[in-house]
N, C-alpha and C. Protein backbone atom coordinates (compact mmCIF):
# COMPACT_ATOMS: atom_id res chain seq x y z
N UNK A 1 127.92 95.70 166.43
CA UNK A 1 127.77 95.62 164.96
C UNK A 1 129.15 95.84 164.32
N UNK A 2 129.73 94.69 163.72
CA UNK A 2 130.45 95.27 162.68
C UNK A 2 130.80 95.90 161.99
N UNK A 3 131.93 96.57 161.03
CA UNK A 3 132.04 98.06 160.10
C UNK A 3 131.17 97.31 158.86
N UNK A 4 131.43 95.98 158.09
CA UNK A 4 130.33 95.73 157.21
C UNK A 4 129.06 95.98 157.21
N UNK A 5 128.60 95.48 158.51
CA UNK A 5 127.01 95.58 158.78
C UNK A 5 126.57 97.26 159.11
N UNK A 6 127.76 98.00 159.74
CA UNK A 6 127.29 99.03 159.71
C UNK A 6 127.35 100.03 158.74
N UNK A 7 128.39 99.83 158.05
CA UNK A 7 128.33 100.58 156.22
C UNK A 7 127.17 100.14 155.59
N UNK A 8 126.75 99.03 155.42
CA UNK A 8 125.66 98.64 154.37
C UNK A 8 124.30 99.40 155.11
N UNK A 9 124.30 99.69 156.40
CA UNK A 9 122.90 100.03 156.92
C UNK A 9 123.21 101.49 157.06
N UNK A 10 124.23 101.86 156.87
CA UNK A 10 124.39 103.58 156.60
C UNK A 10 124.22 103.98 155.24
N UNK A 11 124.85 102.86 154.25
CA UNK A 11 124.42 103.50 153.29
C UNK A 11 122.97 103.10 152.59
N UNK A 12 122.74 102.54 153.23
CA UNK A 12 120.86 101.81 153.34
C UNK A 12 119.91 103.23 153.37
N UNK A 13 120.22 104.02 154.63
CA UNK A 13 120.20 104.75 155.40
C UNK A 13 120.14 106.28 154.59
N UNK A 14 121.10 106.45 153.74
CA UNK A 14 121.65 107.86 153.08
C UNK A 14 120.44 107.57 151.36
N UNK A 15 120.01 109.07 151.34
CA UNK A 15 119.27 109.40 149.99
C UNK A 15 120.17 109.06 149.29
N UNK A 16 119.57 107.99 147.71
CA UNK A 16 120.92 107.79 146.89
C UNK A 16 121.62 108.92 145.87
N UNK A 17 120.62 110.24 146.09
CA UNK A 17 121.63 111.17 145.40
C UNK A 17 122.41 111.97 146.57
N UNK A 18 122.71 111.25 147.48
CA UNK A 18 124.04 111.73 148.12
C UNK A 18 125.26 111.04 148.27
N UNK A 19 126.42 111.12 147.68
CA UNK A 19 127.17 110.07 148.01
C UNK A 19 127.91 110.46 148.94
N UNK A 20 128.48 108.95 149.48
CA UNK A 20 129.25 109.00 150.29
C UNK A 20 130.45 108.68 150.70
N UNK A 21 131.27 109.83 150.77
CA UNK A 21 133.08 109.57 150.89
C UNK A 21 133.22 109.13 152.40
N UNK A 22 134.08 108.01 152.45
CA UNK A 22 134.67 107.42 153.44
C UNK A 22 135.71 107.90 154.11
N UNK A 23 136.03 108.60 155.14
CA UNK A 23 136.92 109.01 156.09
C UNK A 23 137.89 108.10 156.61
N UNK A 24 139.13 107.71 155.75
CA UNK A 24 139.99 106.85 156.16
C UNK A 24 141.39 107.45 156.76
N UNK A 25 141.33 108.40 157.13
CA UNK A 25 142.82 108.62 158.06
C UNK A 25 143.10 107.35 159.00
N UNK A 26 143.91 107.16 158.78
CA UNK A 26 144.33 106.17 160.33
C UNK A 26 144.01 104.82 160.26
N UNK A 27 142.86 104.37 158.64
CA UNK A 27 142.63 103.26 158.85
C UNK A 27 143.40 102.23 157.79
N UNK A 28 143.55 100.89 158.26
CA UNK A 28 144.74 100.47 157.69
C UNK A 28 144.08 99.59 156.21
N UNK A 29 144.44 99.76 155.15
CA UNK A 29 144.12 99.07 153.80
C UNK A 29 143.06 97.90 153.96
N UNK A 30 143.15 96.90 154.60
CA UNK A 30 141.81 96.46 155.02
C UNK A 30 141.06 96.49 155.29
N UNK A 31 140.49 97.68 156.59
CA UNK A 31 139.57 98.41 156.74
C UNK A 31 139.00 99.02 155.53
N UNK A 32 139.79 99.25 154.84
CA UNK A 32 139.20 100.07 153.43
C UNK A 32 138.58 99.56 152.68
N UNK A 33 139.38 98.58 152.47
CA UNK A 33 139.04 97.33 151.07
C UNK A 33 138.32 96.60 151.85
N UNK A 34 137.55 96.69 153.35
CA UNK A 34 136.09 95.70 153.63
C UNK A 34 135.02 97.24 153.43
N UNK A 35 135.13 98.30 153.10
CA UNK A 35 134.34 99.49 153.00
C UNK A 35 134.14 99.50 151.53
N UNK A 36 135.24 99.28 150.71
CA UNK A 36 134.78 99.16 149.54
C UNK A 36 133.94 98.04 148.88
N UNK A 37 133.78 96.99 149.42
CA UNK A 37 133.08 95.71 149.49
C UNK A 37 132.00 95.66 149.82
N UNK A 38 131.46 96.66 151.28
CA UNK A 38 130.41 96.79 151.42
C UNK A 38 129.81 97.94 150.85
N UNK A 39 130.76 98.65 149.49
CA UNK A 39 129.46 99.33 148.95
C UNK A 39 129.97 100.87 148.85
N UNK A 40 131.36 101.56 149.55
CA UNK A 40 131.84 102.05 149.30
C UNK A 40 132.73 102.70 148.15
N UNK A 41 132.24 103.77 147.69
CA UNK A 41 133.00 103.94 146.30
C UNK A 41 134.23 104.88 146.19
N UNK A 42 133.88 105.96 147.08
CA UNK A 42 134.85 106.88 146.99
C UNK A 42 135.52 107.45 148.49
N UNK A 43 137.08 107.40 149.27
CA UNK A 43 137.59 107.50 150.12
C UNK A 43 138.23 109.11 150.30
N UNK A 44 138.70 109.29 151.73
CA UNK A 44 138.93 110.84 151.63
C UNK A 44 140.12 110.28 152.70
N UNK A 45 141.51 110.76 152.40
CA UNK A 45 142.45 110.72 153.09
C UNK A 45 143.09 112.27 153.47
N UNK A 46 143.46 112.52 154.47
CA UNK A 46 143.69 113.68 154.98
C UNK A 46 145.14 114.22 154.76
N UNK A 47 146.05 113.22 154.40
CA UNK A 47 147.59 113.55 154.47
C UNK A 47 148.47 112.55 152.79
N UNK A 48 149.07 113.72 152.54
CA UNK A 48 149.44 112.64 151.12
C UNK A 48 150.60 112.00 151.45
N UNK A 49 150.97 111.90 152.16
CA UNK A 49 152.19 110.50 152.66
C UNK A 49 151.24 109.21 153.19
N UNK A 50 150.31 109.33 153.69
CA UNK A 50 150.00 108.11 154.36
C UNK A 50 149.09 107.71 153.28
N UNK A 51 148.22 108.45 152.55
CA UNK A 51 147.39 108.27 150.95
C UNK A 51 148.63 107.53 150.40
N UNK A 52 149.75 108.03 149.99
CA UNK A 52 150.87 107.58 149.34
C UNK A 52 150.80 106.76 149.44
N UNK A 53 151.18 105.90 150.70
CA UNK A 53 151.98 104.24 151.19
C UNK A 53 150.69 103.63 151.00
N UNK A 54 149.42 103.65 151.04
CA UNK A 54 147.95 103.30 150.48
C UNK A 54 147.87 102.83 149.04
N UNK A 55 148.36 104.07 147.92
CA UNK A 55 147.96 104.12 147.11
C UNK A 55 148.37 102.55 145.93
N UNK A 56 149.15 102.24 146.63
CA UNK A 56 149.37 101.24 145.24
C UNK A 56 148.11 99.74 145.47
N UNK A 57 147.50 100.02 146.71
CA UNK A 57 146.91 98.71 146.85
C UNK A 57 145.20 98.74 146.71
N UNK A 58 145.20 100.69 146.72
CA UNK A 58 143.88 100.57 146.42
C UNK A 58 143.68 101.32 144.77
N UNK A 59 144.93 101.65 144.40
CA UNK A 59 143.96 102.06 142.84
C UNK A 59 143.28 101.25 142.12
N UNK A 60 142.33 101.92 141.18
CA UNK A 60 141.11 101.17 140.55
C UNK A 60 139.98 100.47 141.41
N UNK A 61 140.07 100.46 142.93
CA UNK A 61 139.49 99.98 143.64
C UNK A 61 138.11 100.93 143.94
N UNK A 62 138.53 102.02 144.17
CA UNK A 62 137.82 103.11 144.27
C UNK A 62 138.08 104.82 144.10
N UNK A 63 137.85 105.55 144.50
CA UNK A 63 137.86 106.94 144.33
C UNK A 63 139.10 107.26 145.43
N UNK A 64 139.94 107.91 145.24
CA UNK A 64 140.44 108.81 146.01
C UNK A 64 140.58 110.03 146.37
N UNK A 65 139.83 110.85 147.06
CA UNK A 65 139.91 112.39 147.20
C UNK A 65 140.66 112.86 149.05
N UNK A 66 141.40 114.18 148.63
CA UNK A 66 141.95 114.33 149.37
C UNK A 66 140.80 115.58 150.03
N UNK A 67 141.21 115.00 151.31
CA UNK A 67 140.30 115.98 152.31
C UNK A 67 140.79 116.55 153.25
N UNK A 68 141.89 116.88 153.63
CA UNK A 68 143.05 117.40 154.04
C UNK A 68 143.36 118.65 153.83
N UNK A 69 143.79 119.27 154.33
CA UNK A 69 144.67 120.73 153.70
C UNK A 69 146.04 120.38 153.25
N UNK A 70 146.10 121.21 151.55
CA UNK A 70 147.25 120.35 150.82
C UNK A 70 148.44 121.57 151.04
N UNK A 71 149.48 121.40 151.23
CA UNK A 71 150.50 122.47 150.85
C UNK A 71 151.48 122.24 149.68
N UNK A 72 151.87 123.23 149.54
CA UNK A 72 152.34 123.47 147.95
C UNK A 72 153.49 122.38 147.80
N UNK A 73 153.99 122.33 148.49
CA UNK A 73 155.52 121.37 148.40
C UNK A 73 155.14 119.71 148.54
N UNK A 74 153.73 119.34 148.55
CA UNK A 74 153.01 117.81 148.98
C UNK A 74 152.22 118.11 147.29
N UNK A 75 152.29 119.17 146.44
CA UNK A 75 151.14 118.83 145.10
C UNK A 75 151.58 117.86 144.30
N UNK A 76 152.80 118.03 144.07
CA UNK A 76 153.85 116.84 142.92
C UNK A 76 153.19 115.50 143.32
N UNK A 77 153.10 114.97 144.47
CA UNK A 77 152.60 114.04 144.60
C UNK A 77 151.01 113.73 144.77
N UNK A 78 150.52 114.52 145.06
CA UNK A 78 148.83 114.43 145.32
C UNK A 78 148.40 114.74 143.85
N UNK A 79 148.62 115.42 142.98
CA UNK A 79 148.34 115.07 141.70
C UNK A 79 148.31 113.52 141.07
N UNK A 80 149.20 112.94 141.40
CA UNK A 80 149.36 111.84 140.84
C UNK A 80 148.87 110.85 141.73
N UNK A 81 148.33 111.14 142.94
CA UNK A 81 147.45 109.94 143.98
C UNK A 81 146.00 110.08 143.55
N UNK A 82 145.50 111.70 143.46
CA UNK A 82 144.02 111.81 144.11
C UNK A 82 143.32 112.13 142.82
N UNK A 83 142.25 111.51 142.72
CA UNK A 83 141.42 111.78 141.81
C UNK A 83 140.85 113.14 141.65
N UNK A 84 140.79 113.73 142.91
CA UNK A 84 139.91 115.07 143.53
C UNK A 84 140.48 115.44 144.52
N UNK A 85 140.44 116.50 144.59
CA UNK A 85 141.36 117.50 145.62
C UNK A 85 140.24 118.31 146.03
N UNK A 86 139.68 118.03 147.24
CA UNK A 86 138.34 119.09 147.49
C UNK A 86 139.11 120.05 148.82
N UNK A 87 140.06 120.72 148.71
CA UNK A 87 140.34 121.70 149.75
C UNK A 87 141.21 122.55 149.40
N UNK A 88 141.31 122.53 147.95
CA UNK A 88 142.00 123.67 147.45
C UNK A 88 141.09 125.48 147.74
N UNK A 89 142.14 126.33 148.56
CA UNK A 89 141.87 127.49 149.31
C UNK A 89 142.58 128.50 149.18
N UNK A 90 143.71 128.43 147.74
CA UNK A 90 144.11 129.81 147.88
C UNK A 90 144.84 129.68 146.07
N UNK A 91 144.79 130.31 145.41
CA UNK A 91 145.20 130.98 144.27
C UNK A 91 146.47 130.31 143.73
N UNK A 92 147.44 130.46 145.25
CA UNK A 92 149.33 130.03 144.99
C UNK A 92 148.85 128.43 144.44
N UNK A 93 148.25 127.66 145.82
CA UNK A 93 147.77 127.02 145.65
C UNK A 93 146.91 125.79 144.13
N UNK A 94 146.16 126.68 143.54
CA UNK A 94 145.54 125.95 142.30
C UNK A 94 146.44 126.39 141.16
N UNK A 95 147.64 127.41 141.12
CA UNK A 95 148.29 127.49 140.23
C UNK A 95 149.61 126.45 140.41
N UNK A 96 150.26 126.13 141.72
CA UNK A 96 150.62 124.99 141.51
C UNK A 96 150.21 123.43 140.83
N UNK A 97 148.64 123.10 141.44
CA UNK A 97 148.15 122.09 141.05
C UNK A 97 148.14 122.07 139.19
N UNK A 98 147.77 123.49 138.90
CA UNK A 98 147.73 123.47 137.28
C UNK A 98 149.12 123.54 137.13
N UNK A 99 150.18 123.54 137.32
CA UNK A 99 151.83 123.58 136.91
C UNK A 99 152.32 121.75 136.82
N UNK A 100 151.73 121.41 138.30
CA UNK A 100 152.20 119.83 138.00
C UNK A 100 151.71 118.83 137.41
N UNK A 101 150.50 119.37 137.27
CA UNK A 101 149.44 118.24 136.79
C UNK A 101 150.02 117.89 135.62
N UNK A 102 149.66 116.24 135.22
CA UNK A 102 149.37 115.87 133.62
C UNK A 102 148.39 115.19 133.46
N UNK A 103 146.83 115.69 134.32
CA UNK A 103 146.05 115.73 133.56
C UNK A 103 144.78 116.43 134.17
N UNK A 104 143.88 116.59 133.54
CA UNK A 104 142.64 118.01 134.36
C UNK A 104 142.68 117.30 135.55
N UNK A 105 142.58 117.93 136.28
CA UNK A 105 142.52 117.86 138.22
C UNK A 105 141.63 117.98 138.40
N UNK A 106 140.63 116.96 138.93
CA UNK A 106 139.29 117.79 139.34
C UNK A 106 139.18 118.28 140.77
N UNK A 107 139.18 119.47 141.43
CA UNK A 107 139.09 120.04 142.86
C UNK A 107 137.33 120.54 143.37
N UNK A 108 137.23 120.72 144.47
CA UNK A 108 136.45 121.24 145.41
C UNK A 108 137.47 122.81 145.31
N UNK A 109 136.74 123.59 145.77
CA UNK A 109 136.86 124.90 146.51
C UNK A 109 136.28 124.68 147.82
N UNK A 110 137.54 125.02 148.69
CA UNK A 110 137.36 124.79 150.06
C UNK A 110 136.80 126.42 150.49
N UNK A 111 135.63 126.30 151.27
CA UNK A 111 134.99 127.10 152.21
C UNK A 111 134.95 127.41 153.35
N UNK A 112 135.23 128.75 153.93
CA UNK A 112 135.49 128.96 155.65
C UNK A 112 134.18 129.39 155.85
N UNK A 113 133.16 128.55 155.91
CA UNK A 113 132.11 129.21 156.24
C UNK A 113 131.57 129.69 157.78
N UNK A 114 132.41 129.43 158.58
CA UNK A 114 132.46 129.68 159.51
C UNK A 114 133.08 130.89 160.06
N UNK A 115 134.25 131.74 159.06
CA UNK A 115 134.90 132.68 159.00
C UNK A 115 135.87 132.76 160.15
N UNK A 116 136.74 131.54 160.27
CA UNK A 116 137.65 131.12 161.52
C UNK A 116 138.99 131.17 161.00
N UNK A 117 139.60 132.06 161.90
CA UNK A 117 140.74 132.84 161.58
C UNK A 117 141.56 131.59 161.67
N UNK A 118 141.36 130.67 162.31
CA UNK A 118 142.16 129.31 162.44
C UNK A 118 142.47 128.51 161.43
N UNK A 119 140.89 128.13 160.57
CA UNK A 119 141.00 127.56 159.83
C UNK A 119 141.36 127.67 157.84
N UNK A 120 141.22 126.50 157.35
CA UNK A 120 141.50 127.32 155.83
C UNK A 120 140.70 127.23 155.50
N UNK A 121 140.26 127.78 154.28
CA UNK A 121 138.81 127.71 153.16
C UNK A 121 139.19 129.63 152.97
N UNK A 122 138.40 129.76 151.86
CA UNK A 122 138.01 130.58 150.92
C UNK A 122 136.62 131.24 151.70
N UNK A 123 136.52 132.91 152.20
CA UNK A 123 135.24 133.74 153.07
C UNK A 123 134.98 133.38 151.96
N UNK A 124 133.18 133.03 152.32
CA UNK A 124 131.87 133.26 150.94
C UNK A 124 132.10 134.83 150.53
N UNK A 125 132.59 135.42 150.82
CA UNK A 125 132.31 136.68 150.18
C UNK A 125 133.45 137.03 148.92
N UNK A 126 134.26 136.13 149.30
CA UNK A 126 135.75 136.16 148.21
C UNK A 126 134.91 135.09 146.75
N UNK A 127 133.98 134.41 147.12
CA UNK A 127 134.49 132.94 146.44
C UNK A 127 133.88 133.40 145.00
N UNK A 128 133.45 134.20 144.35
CA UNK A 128 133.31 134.68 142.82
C UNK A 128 134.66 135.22 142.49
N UNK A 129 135.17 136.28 143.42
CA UNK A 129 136.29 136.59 142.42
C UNK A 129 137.92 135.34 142.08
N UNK A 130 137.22 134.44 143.88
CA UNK A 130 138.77 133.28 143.40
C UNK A 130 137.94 132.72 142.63
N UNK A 131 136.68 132.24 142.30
CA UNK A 131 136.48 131.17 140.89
C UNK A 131 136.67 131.92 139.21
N UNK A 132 136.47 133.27 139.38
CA UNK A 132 137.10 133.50 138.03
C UNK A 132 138.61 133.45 138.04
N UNK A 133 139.08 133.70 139.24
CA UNK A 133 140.96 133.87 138.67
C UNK A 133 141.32 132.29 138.54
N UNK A 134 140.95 131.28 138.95
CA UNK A 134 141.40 130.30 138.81
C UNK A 134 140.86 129.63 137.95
N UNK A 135 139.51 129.86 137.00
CA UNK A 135 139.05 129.11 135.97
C UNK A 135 139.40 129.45 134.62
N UNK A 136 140.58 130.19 134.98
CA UNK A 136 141.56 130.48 133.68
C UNK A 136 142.41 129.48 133.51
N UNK A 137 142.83 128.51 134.80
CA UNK A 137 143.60 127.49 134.95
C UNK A 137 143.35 126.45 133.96
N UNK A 138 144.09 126.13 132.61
CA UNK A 138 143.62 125.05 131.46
C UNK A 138 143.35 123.75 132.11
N UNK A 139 144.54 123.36 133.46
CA UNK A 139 143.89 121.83 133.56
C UNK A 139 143.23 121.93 135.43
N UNK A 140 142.71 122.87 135.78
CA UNK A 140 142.29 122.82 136.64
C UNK A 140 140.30 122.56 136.05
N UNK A 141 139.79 121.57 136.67
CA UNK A 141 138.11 121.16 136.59
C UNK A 141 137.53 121.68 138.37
N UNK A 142 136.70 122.94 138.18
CA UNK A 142 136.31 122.74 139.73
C UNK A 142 135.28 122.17 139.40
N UNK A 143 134.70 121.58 140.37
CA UNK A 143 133.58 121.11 140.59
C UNK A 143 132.28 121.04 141.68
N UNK A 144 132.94 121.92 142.20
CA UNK A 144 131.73 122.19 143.79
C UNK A 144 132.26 122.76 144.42
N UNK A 145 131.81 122.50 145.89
CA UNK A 145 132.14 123.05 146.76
C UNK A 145 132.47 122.53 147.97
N UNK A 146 133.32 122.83 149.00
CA UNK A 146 133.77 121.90 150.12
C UNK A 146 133.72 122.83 151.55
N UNK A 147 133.34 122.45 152.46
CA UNK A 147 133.42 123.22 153.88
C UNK A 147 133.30 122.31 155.13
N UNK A 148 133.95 122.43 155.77
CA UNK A 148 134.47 121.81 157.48
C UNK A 148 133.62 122.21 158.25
N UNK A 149 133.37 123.68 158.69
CA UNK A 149 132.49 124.12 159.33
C UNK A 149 132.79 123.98 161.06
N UNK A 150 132.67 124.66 161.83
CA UNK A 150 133.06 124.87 163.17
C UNK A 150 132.79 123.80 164.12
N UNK A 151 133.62 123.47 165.21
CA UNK A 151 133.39 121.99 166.17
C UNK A 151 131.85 122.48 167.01
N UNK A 152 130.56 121.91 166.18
CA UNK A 152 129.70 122.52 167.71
C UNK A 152 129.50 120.92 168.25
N UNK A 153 128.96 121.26 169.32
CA UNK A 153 128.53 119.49 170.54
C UNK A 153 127.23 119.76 170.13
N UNK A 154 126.55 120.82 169.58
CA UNK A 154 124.94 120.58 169.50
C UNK A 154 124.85 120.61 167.71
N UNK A 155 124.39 119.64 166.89
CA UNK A 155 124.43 119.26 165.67
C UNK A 155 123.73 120.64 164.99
N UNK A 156 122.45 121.23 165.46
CA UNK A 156 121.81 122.03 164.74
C UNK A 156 122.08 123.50 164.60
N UNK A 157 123.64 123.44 165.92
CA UNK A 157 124.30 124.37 165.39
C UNK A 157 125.02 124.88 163.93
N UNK A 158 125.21 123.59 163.53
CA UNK A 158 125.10 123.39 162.16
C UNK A 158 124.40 124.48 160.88
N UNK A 159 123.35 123.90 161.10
CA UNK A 159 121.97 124.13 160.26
C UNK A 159 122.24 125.76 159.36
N UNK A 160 122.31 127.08 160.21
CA UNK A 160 122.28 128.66 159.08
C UNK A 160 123.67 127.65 158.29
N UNK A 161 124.58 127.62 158.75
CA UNK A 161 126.07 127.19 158.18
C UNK A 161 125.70 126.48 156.97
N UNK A 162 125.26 125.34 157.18
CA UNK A 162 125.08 124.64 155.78
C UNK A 162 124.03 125.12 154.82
N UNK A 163 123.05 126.29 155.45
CA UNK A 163 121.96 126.95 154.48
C UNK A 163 122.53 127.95 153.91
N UNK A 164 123.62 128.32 154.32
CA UNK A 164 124.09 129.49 153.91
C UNK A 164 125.58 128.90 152.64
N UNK A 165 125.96 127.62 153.10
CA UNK A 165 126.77 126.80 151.92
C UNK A 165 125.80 126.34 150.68
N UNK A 166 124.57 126.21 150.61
CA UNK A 166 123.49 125.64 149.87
C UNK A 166 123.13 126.46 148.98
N UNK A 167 123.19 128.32 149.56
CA UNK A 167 122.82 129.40 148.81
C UNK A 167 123.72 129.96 148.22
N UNK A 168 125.24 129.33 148.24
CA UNK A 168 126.21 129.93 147.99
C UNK A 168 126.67 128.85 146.70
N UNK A 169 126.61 128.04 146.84
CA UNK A 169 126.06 127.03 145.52
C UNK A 169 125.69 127.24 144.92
N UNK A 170 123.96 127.74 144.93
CA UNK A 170 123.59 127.86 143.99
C UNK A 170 123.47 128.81 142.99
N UNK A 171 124.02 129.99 144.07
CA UNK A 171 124.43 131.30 143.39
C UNK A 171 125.91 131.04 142.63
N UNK A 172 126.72 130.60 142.42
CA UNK A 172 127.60 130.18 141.72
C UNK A 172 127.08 129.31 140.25
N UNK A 173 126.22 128.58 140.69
CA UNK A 173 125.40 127.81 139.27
C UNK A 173 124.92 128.66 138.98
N UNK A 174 124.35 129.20 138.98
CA UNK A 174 123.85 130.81 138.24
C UNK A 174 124.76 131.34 137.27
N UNK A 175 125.56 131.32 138.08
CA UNK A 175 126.67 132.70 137.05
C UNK A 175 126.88 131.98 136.00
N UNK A 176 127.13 130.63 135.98
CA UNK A 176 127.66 130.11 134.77
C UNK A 176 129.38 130.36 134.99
N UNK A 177 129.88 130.64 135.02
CA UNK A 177 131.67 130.76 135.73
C UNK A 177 132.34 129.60 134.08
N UNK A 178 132.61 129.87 133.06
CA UNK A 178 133.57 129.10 132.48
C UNK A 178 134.65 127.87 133.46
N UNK A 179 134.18 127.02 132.89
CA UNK A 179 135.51 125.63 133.74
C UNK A 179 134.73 125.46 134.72
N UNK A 180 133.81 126.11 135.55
CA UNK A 180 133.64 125.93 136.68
C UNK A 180 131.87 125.31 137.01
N UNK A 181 131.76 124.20 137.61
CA UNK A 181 130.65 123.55 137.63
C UNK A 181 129.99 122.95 138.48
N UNK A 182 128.53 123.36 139.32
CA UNK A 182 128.74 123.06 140.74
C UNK A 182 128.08 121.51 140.45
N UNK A 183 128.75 120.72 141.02
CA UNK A 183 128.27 119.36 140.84
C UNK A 183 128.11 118.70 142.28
N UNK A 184 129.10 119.20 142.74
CA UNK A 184 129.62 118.21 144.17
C UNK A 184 129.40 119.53 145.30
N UNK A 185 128.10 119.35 146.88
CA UNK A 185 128.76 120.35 147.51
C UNK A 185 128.81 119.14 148.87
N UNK A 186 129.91 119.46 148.91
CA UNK A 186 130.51 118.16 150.13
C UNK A 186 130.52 119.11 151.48
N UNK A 187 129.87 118.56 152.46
CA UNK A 187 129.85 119.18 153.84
C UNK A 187 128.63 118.11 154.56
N UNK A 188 129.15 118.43 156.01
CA UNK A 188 128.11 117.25 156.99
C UNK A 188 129.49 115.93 157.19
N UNK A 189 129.61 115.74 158.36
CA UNK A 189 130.45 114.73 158.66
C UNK A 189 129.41 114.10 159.61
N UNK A 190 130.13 112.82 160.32
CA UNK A 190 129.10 111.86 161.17
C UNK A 190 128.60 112.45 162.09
N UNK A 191 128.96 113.50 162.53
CA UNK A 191 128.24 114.09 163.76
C UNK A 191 126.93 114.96 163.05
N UNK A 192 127.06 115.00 161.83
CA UNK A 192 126.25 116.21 161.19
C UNK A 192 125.99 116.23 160.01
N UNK A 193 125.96 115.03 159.35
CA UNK A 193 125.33 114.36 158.23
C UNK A 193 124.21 114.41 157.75
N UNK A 194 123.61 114.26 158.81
CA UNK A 194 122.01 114.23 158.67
C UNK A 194 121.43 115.66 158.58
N UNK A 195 121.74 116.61 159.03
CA UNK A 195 121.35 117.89 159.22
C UNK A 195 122.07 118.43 157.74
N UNK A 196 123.11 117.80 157.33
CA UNK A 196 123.56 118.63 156.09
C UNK A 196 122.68 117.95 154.73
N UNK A 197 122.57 116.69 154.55
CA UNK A 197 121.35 115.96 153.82
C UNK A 197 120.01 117.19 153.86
N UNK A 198 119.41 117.14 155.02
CA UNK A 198 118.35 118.01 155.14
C UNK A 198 118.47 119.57 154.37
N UNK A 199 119.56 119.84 154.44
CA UNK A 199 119.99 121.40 154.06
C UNK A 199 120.83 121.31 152.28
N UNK A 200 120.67 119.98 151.97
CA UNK A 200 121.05 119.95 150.80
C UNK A 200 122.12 119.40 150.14
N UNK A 201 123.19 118.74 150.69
CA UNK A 201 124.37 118.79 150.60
C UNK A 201 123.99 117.51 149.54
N UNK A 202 125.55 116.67 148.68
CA UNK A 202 124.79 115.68 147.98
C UNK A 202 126.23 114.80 148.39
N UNK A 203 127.20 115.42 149.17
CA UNK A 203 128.40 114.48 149.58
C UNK A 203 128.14 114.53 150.86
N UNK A 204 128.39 113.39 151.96
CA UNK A 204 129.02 113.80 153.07
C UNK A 204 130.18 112.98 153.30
N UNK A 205 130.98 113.52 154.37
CA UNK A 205 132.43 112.68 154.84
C UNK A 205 132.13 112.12 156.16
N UNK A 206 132.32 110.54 155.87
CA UNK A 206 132.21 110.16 157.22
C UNK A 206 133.18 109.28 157.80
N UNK A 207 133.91 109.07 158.71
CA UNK A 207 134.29 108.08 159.35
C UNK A 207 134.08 107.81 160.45
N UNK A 208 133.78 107.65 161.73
CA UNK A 208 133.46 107.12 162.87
C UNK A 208 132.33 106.62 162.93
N UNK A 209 131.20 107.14 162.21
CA UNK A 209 129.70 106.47 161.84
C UNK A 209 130.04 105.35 161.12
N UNK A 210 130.83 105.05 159.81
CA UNK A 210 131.17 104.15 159.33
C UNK A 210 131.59 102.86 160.36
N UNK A 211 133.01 103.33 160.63
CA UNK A 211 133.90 102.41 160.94
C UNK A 211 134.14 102.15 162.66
N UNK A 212 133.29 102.82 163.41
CA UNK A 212 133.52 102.72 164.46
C UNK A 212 134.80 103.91 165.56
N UNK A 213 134.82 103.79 166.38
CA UNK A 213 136.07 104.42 167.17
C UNK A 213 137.22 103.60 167.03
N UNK A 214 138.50 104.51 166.46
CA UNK A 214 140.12 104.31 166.12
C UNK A 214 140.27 103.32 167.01
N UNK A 215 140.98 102.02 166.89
CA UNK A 215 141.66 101.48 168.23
C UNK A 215 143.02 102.20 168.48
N UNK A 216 143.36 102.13 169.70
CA UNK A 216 144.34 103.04 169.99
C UNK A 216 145.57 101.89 170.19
């Protein structure tokens, strides 16, 4: 099966209040622009140099959000590529994005829900006091929530992880948080999509379900 035939029957496939961001690291502008054709709206690039050399051929085409871990000295430019920044994880961090920006940024708050000393995201147990210090930020817009979540080989290892991202959501819509608005909670990739759908999620990130395995 083709990446056309198999995007249109994935997203055939997906509840339509979940959307779905396309996992394009590695894939080359055509690949993209036949994803956006078949139905694709919004893309997730992992690195803002290679988003960069991208960007002039797909704006207005579709969405760009970065799904990547951003560092401070790459914001000057990811401001001005990405529509959405869903992996913003630390304070230094969203006060840069509010310094360069010229215009509201809309971000994710990235989540370690896994609590992996390896990885980045924000412990659930921090994530009230970083959403008030940063929703002082004038042009920072959060908008949800974002989490990676640990490599398991068995999918339903998954499952407390994303119930426990679902309750952490919604306890944030609760508070009401000024600036801050849970709209988007993005988690579940192709290995684990389906199990995060089930548990609530209303984004997932996919690429290899999409587009097949990288040619090397």
């Amino acid at each position: 099966m083709n990446s056309p035939l198999r995007i249109k029957e994935i997203c055939g496939n997906i509840p339509p209040n979940v959307q779905i961001l396309a996992a394009t690291k590695s894939r080359s502008v055509d690949e993209i622009k036949q994803a956006v054709n078949s139905g694709i709206k919004i893309i997730g690039e992992n690195y803002v140099q290679e988003a960069k050399s991208k960007y002039s051929q797909l704006k207005g085409k579709c969405e760009i959000h970065l799904i990547g871990h951003l560092q401070t000295n790459k914001v000057k430019d990811a401001v001005e590529i990405f529509d959405m920044i869903q992996t913003v994880d630390s304070v230094k961090l969203a006060k840069e994005i509010n310094k360069r920006t010229k215009k509201v940024m809309h971000i994710l708050v990235e989540i370690n829900i896994g609590r992996e000393k390896n990885k980045s995201g924000i412990f659930p147990e921090d994530i009230f006091d970083f959403l008030r210090e940063i929703s002082q930020l004038e042009k920072i817009k959060v908008n949800g929530l974002m989490t990676m979540g640990p490599d398991f080989s068995n999918k339903e290892n998954y499952r407390p992880l994303f119930k426990e991202m679902k309750t952490i959501f919604e306890s944030v819509k609760k508070q009401k948080i000024p600036n801050v608005s849970m709209e988007i909670l993005s988690m579940g990739m192709s290995d684990s999509y389906d199990v995060a759908i089930e548990e609530g999620t209303n984004m997932v990130r996919l690429g290899i379900v999409l587009f097949g395995e990288k040619k090397i």
